[in-house]
Protein backbone atom coordinates (compact mmCIF):
# COMPACT_ATOMS: atom_id res chain seq x y z
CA UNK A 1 0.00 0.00 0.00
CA UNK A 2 1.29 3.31 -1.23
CA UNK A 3 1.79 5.64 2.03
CA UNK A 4 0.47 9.08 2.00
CA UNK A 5 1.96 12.46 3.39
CA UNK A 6 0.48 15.78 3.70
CA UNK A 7 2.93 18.64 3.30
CA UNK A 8 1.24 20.88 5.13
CA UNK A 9 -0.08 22.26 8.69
CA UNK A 10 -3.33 22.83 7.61
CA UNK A 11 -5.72 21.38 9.77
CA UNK A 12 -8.48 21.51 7.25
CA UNK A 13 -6.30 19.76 4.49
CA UNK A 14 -5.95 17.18 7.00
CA UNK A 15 -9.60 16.67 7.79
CA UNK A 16 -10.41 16.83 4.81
CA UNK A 17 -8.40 13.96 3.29
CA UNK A 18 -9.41 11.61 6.57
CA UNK A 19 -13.23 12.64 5.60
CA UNK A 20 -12.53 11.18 2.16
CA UNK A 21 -11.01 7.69 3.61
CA UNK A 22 -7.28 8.96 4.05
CA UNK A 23 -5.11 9.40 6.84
CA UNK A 24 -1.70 10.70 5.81
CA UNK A 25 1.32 11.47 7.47
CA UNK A 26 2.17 15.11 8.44
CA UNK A 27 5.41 16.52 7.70
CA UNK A 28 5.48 20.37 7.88
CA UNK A 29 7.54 21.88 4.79
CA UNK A 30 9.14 24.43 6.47
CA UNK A 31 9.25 26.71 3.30
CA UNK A 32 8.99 30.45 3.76
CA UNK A 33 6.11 31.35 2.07
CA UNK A 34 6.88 35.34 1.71
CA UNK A 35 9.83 34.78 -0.32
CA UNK A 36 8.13 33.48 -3.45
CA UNK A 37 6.40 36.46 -5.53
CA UNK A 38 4.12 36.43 -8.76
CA UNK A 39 2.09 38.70 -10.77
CA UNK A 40 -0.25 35.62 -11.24
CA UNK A 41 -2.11 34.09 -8.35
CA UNK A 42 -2.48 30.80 -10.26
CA UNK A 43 1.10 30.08 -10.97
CA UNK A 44 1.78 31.66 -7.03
CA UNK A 45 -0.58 28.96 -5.68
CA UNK A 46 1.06 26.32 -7.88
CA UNK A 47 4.66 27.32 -7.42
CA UNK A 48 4.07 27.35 -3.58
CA UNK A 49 2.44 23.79 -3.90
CA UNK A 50 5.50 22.16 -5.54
CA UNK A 51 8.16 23.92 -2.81
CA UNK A 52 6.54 22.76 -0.28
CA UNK A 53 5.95 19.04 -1.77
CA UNK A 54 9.36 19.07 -2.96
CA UNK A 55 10.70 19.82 0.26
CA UNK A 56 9.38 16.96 2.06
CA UNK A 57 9.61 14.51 -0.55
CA UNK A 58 13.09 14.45 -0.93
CA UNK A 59 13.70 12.67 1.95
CA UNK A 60 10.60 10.12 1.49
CA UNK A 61 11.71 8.98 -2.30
CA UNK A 62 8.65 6.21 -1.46
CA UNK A 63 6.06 7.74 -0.10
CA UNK A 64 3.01 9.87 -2.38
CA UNK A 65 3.52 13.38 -1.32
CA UNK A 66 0.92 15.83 -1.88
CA UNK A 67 2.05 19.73 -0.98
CA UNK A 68 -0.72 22.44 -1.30
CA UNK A 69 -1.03 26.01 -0.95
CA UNK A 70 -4.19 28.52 -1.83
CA UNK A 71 -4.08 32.47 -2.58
CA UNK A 72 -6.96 34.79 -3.46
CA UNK A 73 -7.52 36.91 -5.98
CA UNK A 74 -9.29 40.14 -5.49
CA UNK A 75 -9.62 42.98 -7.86
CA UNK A 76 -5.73 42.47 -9.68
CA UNK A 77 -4.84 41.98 -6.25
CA UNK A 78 -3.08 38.39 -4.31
CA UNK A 79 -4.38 37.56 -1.18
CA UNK A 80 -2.18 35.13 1.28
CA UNK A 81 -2.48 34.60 5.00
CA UNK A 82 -3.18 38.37 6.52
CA UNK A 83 -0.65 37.69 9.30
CA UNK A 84 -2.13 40.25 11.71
CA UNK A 85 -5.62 41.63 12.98
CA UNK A 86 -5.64 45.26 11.17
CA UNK A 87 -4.35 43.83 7.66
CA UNK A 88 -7.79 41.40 8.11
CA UNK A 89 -10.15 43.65 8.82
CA UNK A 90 -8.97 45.48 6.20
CA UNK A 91 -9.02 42.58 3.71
CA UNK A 92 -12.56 42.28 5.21
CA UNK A 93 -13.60 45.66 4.96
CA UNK A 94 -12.97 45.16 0.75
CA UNK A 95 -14.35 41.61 0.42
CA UNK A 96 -17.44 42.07 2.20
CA UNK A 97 -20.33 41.94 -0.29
CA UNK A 98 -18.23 41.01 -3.23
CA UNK A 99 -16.66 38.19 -4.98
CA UNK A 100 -13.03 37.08 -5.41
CA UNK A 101 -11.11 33.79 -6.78
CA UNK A 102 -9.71 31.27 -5.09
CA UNK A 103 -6.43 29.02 -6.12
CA UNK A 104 -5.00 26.18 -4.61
CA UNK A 105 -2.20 24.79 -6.42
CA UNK A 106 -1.65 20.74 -5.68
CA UNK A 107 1.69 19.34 -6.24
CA UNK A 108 1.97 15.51 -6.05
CA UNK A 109 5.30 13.01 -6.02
CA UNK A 110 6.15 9.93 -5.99
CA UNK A 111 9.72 8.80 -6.48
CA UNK A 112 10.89 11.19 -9.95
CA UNK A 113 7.43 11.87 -11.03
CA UNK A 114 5.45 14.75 -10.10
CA UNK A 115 2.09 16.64 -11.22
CA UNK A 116 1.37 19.99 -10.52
CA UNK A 117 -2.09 21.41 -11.31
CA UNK A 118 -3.95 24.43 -9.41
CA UNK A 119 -8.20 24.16 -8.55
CA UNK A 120 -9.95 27.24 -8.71
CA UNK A 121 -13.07 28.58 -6.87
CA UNK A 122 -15.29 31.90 -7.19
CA UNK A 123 -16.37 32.57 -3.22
CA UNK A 124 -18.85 34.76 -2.76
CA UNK A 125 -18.59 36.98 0.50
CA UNK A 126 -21.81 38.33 2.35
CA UNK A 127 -21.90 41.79 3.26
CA UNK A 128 -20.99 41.47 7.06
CA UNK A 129 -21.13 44.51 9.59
CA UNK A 130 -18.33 46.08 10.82
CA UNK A 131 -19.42 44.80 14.37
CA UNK A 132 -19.51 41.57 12.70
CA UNK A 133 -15.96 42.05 10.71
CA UNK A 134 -14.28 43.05 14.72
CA UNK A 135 -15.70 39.74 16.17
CA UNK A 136 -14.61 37.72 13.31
CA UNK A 137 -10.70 38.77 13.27
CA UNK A 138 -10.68 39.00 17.27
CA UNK A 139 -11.39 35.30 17.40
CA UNK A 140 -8.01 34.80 15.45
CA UNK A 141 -9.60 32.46 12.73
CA UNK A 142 -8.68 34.56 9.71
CA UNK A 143 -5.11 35.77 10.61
CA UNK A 144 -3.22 32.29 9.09
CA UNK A 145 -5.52 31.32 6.83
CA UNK A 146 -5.43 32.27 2.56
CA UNK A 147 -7.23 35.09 2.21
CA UNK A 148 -8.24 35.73 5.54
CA UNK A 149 -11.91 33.29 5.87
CA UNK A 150 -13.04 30.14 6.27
CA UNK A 151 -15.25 28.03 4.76
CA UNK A 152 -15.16 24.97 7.35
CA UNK A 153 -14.95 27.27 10.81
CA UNK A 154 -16.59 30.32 12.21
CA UNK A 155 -16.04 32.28 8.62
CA UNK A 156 -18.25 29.45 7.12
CA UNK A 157 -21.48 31.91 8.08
CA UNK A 158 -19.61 34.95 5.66
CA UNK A 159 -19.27 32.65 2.67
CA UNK A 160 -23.07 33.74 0.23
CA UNK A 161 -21.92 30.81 -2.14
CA UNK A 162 -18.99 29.23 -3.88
CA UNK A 163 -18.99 28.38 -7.50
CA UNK A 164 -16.65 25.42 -8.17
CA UNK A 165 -15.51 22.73 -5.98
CA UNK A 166 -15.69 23.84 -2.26
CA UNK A 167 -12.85 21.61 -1.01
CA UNK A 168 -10.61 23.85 -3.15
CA UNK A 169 -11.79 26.38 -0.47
CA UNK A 170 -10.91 24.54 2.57
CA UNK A 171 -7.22 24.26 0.77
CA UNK A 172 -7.46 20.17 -0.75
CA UNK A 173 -9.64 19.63 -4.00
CA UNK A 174 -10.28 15.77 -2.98
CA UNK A 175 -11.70 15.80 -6.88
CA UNK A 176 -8.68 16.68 -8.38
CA UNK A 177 -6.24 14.98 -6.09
CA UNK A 178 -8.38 11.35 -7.14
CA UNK A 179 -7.31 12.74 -10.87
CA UNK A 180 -4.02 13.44 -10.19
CA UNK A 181 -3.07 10.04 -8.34
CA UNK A 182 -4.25 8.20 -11.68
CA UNK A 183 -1.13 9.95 -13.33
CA UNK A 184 0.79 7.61 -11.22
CA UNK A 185 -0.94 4.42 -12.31
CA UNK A 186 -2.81 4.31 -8.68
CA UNK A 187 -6.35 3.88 -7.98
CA UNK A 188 -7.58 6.17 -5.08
CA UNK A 189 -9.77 3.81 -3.45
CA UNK A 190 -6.31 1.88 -3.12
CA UNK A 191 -5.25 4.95 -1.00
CA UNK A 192 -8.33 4.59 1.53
CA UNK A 193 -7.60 3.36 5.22
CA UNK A 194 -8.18 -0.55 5.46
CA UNK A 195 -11.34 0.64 7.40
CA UNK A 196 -13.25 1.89 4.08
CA UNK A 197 -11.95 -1.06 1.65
CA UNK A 198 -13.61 -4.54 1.32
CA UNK A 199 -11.89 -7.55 1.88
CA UNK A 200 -9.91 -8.94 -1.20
């Protein structure tokens, strides 16, 4: 059975893949996040994906690595992780009512191959108060997340709609990772726990 790791912190990557039958190993990346730029949030969230998978599998040559990483764009602008309460209530203050798109890039390896491919999402943000804006950032949520909200915690109430896949939102498109895992020759029902696979 092919072992799984999860380059990434995320705690909603993490549930995510064990709600779709996979429990991987967590091995944080480590890469520095600020110190890769681009004009185009697409490649960004891609580029970011494949450092970070990179990173971890080069010491786990055996292992299917899967490294992620989302960014939002919003009016010609690239949204990461706020990083601080006034730059998210800002971010909030401009979002609120409007619409903005979502990337998370997916990078995948196993041994020399690799894919890279980046899921995209339109999220639709309701037009929350100013009262409610203070609340939100003061519980923390927002600061180290992409883009500043949720879709799976207390933000999950500010999201009007998403157009596309919403697990691209939480940071994982389970979809596109079941795609991507073909490209390898493996079947992703082979990559469930024992728990969710009959008896052969």
């Amino acid at each position: 059975m092919t072992k799984v790791v999860l380059a990434s912190a995320s705690p909603a990557r993490l549930a995510t893949l064990r709600a779709a039958g996979i429990t991987p190993e967590v091995v944080v990346s480590g890469v520095d996040e600020s110190a890769m730029t681009s004009h185009d949030a697409a490649n960004l969230a891609a580029a970011l994906a494949q450092a970070k998978c990179r990173a971890v599998a080069k010491d786990r040559p055996g292992d299917l690595v899967i490294g992620c990483d989302s960014v939002l764009a919003f009016e010609g602008e690239i949204f990461g992780k706020p990083g601080d309460a006034r730059t998210a209530a800002a971010r909030w203050q401009r979002l609120r009512g409007k619409s903005g798109l979502l990337h998370t890039g997916h990078c995948l390896r196993l041994g020399d191959q690799e894919v890279v491919e980046t899921a995209s999402a339109v999220v639709h943000f309701a037009d929350v108060s100013d009262a409610e804006i203070i609340e939100y950032v003061s519980s923390g949520e927002p600061l180290q997340v992409a883009g500043g909200f949720t879709v799976d915690g207390l933000g999950s109430a500010f999201i009007r709609g998403i157009e596309g896949d919403h697990h691209t939102v939480t940071g994982i498109s389970v979809p596109l990772l079941r795609e991507l895992v073909a490209d390898f020759g493996l079947r992703w029902t082979d990559l469930w726990d024992p728990a969710h696979r009959r008896a052969r």
